[in-house]
C-alpha atoms as a PDB file:
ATOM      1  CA  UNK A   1    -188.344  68.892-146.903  1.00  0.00           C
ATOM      2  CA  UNK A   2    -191.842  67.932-146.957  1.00  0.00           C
ATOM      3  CA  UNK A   3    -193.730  69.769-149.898  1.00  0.00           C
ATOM      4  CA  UNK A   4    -197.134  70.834-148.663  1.00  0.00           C
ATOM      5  CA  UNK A   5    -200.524  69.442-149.955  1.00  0.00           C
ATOM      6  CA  UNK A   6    -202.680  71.623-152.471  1.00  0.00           C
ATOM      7  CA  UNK A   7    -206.297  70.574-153.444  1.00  0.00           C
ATOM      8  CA  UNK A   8    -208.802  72.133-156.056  1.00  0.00           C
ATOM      9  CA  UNK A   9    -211.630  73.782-154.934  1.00  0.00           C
ATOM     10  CA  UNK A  10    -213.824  71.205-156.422  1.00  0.00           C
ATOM     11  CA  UNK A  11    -211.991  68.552-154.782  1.00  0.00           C
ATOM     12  CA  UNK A  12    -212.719  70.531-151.154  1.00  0.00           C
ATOM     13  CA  UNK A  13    -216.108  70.549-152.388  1.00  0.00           C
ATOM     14  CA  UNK A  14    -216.742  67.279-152.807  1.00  0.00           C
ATOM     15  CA  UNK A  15    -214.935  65.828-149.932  1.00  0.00           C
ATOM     16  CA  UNK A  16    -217.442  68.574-147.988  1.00  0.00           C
ATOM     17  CA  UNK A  17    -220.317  67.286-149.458  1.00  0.00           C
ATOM     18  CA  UNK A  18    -219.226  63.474-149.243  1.00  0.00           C
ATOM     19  CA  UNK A  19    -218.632  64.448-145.309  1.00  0.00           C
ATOM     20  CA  UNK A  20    -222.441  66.111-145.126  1.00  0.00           C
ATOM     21  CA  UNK A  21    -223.739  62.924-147.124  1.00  0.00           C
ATOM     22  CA  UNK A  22    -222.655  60.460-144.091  1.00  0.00           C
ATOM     23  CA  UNK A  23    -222.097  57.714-145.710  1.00  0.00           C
ATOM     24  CA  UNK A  24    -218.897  56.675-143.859  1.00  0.00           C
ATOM     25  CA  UNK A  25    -217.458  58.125-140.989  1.00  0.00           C
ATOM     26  CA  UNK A  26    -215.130  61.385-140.964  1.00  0.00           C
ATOM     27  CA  UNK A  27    -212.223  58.822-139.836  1.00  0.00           C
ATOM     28  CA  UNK A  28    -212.630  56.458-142.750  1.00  0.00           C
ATOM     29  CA  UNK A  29    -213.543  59.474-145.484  1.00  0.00           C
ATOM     30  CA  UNK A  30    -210.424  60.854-144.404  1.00  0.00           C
ATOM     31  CA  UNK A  31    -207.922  58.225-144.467  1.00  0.00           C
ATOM     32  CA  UNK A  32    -209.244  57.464-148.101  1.00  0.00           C
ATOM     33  CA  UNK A  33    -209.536  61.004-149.218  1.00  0.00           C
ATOM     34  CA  UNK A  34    -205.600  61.284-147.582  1.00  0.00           C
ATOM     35  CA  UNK A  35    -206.705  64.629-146.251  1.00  0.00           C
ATOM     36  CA  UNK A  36    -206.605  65.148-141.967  1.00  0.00           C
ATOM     37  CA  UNK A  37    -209.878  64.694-140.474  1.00  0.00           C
ATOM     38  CA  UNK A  38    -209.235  68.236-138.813  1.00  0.00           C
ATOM     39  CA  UNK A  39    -208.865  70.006-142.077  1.00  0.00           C
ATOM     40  CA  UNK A  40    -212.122  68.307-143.656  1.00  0.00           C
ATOM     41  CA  UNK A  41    -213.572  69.302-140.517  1.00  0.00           C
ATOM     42  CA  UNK A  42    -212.206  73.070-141.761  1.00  0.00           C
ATOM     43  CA  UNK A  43    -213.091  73.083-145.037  1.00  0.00           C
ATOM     44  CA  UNK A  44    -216.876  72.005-144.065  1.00  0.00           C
ATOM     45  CA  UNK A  45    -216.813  75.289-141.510  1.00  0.00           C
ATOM     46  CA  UNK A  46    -215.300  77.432-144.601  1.00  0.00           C
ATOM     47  CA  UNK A  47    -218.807  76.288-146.602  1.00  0.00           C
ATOM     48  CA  UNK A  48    -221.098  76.873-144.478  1.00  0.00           C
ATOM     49  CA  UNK A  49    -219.554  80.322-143.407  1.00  0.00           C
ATOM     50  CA  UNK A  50    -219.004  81.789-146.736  1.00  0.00           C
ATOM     51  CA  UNK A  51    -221.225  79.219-148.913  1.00  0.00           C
ATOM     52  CA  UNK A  52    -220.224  76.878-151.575  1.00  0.00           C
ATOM     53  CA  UNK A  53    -218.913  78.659-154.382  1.00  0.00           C
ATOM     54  CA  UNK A  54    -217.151  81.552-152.405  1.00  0.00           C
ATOM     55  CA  UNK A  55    -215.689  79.324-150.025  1.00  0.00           C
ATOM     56  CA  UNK A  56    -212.491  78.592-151.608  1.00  0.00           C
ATOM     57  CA  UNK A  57    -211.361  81.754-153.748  1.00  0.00           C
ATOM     58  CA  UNK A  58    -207.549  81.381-154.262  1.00  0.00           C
ATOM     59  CA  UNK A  59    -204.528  79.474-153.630  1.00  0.00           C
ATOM     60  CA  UNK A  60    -204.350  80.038-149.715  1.00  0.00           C
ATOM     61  CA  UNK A  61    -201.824  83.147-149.721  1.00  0.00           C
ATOM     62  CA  UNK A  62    -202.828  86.001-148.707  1.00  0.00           C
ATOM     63  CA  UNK A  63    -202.933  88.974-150.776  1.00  0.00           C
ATOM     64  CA  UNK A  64    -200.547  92.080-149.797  1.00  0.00           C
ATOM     65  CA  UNK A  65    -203.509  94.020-148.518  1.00  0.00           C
ATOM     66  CA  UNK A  66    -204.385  90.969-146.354  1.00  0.00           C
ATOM     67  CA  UNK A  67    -201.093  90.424-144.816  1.00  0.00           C
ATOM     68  CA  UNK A  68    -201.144  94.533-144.201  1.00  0.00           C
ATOM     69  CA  UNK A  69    -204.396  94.186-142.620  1.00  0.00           C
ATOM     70  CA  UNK A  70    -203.323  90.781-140.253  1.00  0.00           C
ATOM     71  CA  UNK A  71    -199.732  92.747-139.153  1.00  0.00           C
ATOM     72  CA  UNK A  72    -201.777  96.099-138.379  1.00  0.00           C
ATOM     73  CA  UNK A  73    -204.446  93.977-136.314  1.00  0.00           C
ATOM     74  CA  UNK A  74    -201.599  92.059-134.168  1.00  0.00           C
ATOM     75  CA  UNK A  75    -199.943  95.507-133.837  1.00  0.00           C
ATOM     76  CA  UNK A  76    -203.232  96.960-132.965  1.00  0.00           C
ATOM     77  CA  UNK A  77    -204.109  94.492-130.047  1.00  0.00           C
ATOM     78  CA  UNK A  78    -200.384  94.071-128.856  1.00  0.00           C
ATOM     79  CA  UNK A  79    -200.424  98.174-128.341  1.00  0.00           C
ATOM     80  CA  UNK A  80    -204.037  97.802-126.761  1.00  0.00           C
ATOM     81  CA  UNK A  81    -202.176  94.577-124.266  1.00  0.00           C
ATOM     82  CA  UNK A  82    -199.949  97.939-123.670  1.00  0.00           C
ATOM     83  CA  UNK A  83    -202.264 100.282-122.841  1.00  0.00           C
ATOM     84  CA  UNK A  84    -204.187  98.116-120.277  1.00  0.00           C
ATOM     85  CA  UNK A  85    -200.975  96.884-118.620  1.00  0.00           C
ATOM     86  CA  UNK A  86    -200.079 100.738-118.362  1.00  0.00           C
ATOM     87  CA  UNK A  87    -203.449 101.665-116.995  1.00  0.00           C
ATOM     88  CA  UNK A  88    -203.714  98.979-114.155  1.00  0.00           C
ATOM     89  CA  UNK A  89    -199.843 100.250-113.311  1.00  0.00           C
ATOM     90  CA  UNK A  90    -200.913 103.464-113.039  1.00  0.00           C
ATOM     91  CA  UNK A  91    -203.412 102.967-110.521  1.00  0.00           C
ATOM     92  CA  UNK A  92    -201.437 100.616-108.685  1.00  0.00           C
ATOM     93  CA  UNK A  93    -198.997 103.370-108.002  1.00  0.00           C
ATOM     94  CA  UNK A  94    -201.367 106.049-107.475  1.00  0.00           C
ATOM     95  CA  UNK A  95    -203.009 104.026-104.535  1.00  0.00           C
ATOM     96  CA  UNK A  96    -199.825 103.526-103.064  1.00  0.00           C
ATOM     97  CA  UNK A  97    -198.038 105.822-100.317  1.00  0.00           C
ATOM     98  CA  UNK A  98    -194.381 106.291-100.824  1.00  0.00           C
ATOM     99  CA  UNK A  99    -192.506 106.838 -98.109  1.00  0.00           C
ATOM    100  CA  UNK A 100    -190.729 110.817 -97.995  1.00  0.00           C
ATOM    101  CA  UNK A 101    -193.215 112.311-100.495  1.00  0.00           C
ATOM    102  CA  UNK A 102    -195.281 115.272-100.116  1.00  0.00           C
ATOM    103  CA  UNK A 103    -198.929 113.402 -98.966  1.00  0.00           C
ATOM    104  CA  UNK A 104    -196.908 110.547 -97.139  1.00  0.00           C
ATOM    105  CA  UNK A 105    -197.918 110.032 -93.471  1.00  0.00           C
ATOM    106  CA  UNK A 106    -194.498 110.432 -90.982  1.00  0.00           C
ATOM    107  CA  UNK A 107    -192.994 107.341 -89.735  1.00  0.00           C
ATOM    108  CA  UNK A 108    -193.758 105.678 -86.270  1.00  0.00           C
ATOM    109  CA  UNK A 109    -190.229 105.314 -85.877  1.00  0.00           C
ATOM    110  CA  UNK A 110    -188.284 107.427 -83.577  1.00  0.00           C
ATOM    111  CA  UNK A 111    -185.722 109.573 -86.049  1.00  0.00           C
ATOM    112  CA  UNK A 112    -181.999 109.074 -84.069  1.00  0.00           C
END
């Protein structure tokens, strides 16, 4: 099993800032950091989104309230998926003549 990277928040920083400098290319800063290009690419979006020193609080898990929130938000648009699936059903049906009902129009057929 494969253990998974960790980096500082300093070291994020300055592999950001190294990246914004442009002295080498992403490709090259990469390989010699031994970080993916993708996740410096990540880690760049993180700073300018939340700025420098908030950009990396913690050690990447999510608190219990965060996991809460993330469940209740999948839960939240599946049930929503639902709702719209149900709605375009229900007009689908109530556009549609069934045959024998009360409403129905009688059948060109002969009856035997």
């Amino acid at each position: 099993m494969v253990k998974r990277q960790q980096f500082t928040a300093e070291f994020k920083r300055e592999a950001v800032r190294q990246m914004q400098v442009g002295d080498k290319p992403i490709a090259q800063l990469s390989r010699e950091l031994g970080v993916p290009r993708n996740r410096l690419y990540k880690w760049s979006q993180a700073v300018q989104t939340h700025g420098e020193q908030e950009a990396f609080p913690g050690s990447g898990r999510r608190s219990l309230e965060q996991a809460e929130l993330m469940r209740l938000r999948r839960a939240l648009a599946r049930a929503e998926q639902e709702l719209e699936i149900l709605k375009k059903a229900e007009a689908y049906f109530a556009s549609a003549p069934t045959r024998g009902t009360p409403g129905s129009r009688p059948s060109k057929r002969p009856i035997r």
